[in-house]
PDB file of N, CA and C in Angstrom:
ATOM      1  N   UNK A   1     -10.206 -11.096  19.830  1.00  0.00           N
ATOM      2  CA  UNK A   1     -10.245  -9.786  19.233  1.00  0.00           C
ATOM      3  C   UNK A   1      -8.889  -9.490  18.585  1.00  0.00           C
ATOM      4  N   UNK A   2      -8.862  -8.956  17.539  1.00  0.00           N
ATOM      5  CA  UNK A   2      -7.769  -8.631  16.331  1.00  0.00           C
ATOM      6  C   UNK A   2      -7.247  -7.058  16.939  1.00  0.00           C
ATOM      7  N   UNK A   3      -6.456  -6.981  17.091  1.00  0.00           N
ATOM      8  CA  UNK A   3      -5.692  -5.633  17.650  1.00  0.00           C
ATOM      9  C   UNK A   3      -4.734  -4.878  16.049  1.00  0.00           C
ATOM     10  N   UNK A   4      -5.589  -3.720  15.497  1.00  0.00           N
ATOM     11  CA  UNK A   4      -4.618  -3.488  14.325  1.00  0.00           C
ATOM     12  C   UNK A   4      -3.540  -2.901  14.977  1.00  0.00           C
ATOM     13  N   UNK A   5      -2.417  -2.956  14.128  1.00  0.00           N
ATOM     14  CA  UNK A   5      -1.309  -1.742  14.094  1.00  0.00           C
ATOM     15  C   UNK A   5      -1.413  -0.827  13.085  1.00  0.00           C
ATOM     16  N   UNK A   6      -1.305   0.756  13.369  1.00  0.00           N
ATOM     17  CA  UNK A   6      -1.724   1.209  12.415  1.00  0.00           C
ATOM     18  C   UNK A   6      -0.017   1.888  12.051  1.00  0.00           C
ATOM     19  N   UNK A   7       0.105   1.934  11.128  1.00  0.00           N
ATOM     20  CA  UNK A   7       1.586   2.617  10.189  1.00  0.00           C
ATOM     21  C   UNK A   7       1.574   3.836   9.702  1.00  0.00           C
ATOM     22  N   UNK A   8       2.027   4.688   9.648  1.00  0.00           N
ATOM     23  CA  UNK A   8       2.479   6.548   9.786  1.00  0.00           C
ATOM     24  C   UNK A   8       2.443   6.036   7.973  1.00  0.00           C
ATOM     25  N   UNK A   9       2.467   7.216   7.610  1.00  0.00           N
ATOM     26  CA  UNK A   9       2.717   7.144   6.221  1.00  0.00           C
ATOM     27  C   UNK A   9       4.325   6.899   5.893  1.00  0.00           C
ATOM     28  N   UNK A  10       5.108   7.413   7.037  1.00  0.00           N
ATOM     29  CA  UNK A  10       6.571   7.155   6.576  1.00  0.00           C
ATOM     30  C   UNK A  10       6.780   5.834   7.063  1.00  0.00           C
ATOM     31  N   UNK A  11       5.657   5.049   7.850  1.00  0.00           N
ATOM     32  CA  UNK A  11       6.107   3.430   7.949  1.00  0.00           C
ATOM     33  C   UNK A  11       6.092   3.206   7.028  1.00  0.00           C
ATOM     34  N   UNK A  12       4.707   3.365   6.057  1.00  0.00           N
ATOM     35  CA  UNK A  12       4.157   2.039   5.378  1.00  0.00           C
ATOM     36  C   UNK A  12       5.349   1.957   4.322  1.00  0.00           C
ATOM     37  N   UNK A  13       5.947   2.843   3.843  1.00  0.00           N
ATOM     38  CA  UNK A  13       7.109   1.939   2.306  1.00  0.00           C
ATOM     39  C   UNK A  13       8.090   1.008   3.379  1.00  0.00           C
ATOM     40  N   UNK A  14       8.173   1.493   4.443  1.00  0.00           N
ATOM     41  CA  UNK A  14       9.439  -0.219   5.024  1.00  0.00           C
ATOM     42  C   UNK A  14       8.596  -1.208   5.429  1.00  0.00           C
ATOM     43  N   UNK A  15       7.120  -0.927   5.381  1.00  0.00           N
ATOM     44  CA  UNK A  15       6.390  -2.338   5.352  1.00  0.00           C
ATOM     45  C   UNK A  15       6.254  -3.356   3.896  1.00  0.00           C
ATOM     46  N   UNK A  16       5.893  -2.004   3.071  1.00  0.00           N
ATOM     47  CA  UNK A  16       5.916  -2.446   1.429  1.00  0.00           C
ATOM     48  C   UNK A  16       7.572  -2.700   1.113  1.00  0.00           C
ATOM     49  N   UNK A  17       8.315  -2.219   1.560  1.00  0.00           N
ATOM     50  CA  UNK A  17       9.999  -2.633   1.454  1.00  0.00           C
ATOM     51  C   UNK A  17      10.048  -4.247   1.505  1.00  0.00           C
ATOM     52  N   UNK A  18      10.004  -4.645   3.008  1.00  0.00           N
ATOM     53  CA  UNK A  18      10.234  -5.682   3.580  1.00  0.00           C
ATOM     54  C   UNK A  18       9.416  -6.478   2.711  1.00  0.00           C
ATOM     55  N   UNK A  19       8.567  -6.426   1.836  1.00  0.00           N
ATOM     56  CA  UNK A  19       7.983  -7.298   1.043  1.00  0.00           C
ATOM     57  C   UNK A  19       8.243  -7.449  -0.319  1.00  0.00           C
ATOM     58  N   UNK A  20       9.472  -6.137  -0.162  1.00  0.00           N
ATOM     59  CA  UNK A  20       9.445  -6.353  -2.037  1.00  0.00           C
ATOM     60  C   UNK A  20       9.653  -5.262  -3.042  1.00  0.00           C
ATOM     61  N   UNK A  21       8.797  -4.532  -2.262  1.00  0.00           N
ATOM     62  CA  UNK A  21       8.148  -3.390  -3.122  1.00  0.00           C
ATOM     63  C   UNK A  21       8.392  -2.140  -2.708  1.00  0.00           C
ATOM     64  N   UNK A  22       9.238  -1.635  -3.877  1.00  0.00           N
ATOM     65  CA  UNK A  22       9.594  -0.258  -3.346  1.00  0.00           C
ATOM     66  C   UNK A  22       8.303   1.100  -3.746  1.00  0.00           C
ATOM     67  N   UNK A  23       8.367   1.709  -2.236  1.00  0.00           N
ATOM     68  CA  UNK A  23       7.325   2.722  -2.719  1.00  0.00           C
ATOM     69  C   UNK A  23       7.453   3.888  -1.807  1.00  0.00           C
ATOM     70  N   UNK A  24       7.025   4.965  -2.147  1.00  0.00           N
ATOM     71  CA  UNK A  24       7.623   6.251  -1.309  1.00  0.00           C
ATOM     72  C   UNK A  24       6.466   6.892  -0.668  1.00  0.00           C
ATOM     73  N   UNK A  25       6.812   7.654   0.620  1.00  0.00           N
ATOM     74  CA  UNK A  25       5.256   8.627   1.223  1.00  0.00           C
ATOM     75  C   UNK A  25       4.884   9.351   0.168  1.00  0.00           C
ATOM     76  N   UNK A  26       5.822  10.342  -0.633  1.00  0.00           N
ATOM     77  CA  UNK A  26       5.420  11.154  -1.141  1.00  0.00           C
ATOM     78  C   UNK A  26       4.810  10.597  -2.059  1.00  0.00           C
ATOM     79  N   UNK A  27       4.626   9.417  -2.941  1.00  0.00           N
ATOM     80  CA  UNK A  27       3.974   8.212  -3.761  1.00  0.00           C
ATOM     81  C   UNK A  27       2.217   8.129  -3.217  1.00  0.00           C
ATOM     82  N   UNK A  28       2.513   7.809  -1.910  1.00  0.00           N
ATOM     83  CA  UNK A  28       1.447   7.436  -1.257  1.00  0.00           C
ATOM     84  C   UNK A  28       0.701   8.480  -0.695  1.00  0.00           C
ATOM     85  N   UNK A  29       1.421   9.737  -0.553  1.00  0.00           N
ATOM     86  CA  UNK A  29       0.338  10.836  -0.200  1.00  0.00           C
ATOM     87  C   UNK A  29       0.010  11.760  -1.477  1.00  0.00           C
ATOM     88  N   UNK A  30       0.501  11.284  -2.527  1.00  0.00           N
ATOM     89  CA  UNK A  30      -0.383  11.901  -3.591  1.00  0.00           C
ATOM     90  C   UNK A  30      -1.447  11.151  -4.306  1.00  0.00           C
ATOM     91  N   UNK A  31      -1.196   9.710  -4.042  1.00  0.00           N
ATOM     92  CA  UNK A  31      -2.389   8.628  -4.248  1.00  0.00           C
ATOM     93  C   UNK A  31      -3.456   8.948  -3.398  1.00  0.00           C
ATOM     94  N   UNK A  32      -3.386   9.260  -2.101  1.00  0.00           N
ATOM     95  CA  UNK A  32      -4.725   9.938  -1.082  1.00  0.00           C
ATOM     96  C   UNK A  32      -5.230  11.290  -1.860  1.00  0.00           C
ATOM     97  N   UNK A  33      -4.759  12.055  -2.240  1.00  0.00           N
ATOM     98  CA  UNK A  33      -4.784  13.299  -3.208  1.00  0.00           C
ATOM     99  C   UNK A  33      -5.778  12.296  -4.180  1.00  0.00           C
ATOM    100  N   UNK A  34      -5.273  12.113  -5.446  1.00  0.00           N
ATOM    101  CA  UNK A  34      -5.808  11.829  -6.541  1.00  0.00           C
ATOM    102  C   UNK A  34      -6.559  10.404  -6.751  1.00  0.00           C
ATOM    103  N   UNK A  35      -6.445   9.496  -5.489  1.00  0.00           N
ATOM    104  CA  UNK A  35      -7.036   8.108  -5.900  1.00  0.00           C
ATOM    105  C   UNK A  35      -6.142   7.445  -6.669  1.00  0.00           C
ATOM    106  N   UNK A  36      -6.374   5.614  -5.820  1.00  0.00           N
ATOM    107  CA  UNK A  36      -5.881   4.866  -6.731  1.00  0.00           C
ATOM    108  C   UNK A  36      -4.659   4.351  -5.087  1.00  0.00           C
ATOM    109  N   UNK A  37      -4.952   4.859  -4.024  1.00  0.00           N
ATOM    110  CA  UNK A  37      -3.898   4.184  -3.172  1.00  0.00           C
ATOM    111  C   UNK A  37      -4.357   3.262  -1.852  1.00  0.00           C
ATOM    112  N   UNK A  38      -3.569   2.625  -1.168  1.00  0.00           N
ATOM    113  CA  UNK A  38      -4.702   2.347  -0.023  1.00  0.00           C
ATOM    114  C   UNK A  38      -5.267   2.686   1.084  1.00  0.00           C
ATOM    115  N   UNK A  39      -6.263   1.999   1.298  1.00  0.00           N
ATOM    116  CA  UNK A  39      -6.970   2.719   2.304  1.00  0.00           C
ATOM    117  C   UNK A  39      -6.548   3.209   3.365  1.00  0.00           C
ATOM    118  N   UNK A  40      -6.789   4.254   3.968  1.00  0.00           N
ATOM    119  CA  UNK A  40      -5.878   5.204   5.198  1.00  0.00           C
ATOM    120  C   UNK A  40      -7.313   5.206   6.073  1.00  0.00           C
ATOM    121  N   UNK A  41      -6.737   5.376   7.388  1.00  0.00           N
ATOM    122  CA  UNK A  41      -7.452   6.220   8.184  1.00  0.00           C
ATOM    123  C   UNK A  41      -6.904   7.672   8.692  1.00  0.00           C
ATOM    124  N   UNK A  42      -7.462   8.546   9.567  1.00  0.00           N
ATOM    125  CA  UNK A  42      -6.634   9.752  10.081  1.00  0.00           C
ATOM    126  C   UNK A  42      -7.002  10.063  10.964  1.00  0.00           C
ATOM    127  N   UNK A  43      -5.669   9.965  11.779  1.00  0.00           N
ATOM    128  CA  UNK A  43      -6.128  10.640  13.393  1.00  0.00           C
ATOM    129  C   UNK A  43      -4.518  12.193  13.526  1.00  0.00           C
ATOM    130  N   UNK A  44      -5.296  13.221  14.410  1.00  0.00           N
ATOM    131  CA  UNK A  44      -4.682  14.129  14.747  1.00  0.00           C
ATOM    132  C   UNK A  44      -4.484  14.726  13.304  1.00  0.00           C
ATOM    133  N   UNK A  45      -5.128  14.425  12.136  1.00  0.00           N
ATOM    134  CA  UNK A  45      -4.605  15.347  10.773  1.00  0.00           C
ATOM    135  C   UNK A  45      -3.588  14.120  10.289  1.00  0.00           C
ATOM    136  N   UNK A  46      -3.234  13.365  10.285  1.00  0.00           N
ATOM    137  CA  UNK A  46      -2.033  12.407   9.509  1.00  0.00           C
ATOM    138  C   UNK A  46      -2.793  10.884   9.359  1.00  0.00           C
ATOM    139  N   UNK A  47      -2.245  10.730   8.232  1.00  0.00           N
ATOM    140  CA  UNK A  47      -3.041   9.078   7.919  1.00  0.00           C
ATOM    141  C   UNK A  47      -1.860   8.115   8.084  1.00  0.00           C
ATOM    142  N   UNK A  48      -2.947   6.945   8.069  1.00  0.00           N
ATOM    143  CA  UNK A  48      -2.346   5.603   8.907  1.00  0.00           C
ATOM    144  C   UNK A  48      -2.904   4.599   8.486  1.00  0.00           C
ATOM    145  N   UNK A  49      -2.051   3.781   7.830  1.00  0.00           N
ATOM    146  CA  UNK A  49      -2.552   2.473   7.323  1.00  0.00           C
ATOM    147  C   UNK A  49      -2.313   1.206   7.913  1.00  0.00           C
ATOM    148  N   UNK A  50      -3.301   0.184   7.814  1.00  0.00           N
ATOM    149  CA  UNK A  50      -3.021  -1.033   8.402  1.00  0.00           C
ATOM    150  C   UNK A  50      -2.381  -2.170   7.714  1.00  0.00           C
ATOM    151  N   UNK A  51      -1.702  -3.409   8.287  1.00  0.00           N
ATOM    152  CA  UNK A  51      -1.415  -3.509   7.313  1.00  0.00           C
ATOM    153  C   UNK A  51      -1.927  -4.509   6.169  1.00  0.00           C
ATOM    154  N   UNK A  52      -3.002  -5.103   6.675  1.00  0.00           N
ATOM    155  CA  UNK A  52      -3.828  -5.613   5.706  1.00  0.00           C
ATOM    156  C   UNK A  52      -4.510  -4.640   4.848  1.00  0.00           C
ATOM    157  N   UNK A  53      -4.871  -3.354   4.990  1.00  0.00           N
ATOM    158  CA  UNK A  53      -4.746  -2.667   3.985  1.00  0.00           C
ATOM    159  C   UNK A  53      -3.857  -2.066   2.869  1.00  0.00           C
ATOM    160  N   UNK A  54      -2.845  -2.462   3.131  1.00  0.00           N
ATOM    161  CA  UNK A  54      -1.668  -2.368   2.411  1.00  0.00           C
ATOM    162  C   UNK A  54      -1.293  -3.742   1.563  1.00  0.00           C
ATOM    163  N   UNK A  55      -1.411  -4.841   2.693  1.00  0.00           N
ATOM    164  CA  UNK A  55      -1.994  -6.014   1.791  1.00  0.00           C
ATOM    165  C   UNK A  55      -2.970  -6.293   0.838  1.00  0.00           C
ATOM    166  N   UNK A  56      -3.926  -5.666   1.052  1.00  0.00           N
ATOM    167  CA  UNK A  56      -5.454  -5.704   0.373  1.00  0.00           C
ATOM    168  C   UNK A  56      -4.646  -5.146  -1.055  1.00  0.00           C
ATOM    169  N   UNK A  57      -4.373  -3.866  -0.973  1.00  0.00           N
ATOM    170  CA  UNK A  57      -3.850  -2.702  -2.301  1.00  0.00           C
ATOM    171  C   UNK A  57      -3.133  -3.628  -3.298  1.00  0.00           C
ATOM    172  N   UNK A  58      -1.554  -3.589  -2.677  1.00  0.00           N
ATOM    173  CA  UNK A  58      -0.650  -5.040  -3.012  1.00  0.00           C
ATOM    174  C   UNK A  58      -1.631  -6.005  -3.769  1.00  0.00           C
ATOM    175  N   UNK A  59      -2.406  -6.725  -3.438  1.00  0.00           N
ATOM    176  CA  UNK A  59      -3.246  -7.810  -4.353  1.00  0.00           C
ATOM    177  C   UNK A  59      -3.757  -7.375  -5.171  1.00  0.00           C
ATOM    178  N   UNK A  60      -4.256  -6.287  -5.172  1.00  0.00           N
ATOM    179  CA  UNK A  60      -5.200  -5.507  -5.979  1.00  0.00           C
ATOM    180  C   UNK A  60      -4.391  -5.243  -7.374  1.00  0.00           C
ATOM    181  N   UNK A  61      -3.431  -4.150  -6.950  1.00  0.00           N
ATOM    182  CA  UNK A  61      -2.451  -3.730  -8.185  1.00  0.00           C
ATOM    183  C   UNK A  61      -1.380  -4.916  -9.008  1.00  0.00           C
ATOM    184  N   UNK A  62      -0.726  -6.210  -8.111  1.00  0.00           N
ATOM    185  CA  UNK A  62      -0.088  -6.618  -8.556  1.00  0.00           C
ATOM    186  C   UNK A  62      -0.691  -7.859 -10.060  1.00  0.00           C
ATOM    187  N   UNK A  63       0.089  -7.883 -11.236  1.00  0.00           N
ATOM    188  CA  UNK A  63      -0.554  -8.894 -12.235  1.00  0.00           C
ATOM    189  C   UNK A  63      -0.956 -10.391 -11.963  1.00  0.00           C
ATOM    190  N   UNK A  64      -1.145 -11.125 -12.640  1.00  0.00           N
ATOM    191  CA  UNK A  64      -1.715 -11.878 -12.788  1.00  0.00           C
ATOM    192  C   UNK A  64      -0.066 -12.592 -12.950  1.00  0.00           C
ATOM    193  N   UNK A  65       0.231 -13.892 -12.592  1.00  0.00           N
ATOM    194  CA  UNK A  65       1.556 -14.558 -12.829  1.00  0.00           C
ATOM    195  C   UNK A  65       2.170 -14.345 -14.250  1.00  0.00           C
ATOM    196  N   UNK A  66       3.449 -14.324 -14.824  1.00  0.00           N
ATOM    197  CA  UNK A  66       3.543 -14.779 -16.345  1.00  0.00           C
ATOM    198  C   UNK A  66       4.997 -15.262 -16.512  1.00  0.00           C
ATOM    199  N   UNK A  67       5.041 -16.124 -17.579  1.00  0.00           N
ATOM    200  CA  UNK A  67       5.630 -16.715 -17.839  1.00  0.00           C
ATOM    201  C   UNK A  67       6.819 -16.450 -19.405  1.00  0.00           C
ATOM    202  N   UNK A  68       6.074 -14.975 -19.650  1.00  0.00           N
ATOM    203  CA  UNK A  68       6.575 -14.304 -21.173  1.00  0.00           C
ATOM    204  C   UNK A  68       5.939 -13.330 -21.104  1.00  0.00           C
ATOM    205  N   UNK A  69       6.976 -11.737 -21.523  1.00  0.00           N
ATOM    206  CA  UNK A  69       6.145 -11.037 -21.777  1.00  0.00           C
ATOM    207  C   UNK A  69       5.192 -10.988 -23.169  1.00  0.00           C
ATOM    208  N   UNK A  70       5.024 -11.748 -23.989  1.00  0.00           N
ATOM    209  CA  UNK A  70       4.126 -11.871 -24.735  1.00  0.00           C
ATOM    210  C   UNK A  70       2.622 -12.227 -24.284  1.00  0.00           C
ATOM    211  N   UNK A  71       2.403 -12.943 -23.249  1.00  0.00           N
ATOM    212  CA  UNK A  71       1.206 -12.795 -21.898  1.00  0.00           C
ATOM    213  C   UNK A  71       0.605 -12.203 -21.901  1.00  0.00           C
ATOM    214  N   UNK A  72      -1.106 -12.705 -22.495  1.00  0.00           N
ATOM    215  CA  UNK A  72      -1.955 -11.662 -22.456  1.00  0.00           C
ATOM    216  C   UNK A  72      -2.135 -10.760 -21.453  1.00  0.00           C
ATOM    217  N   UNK A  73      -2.509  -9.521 -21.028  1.00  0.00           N
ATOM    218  CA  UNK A  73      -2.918  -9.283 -20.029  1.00  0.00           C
ATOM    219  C   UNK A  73      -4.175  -8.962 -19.453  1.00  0.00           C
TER     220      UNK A  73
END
């Protein structure tokens, strides 16, 4: 059995940090607002992401490799 950890919204940018990618709560709680961020759950009123859902997003948004920006996209 897979045991998640789930991440506060003020974890998840030092999870997305440690990988690279800078990104902010206030980023990520207006993406829950308007769409377009990753998937959360919510307990007690505050959301919490895992971090393969944060992984999942990450794959999702990032391009395709390139080698020039002349690169189709």
């Amino acid at each position: 059995m897979t045991i998640d950890t789930y991440l506060s919204r003020a974890s998840a940018p030092n999870y997305l940090l440690a990988r690279g990618l800078r990104f902010s709560k206030n980023t990520l709680a207006k993406l829950a607002t308007v769409g377009g961020g990753p998937e959360y759950r919510t307990f007690g009123g505050r959301a919490y992401y895992t971090e393969a859902a944060l992984d999942a997003w990450v794959d999702e948004k990032l391009s395709a490799p390139r080698r020039s920006t002349s690169d189709v996209l």
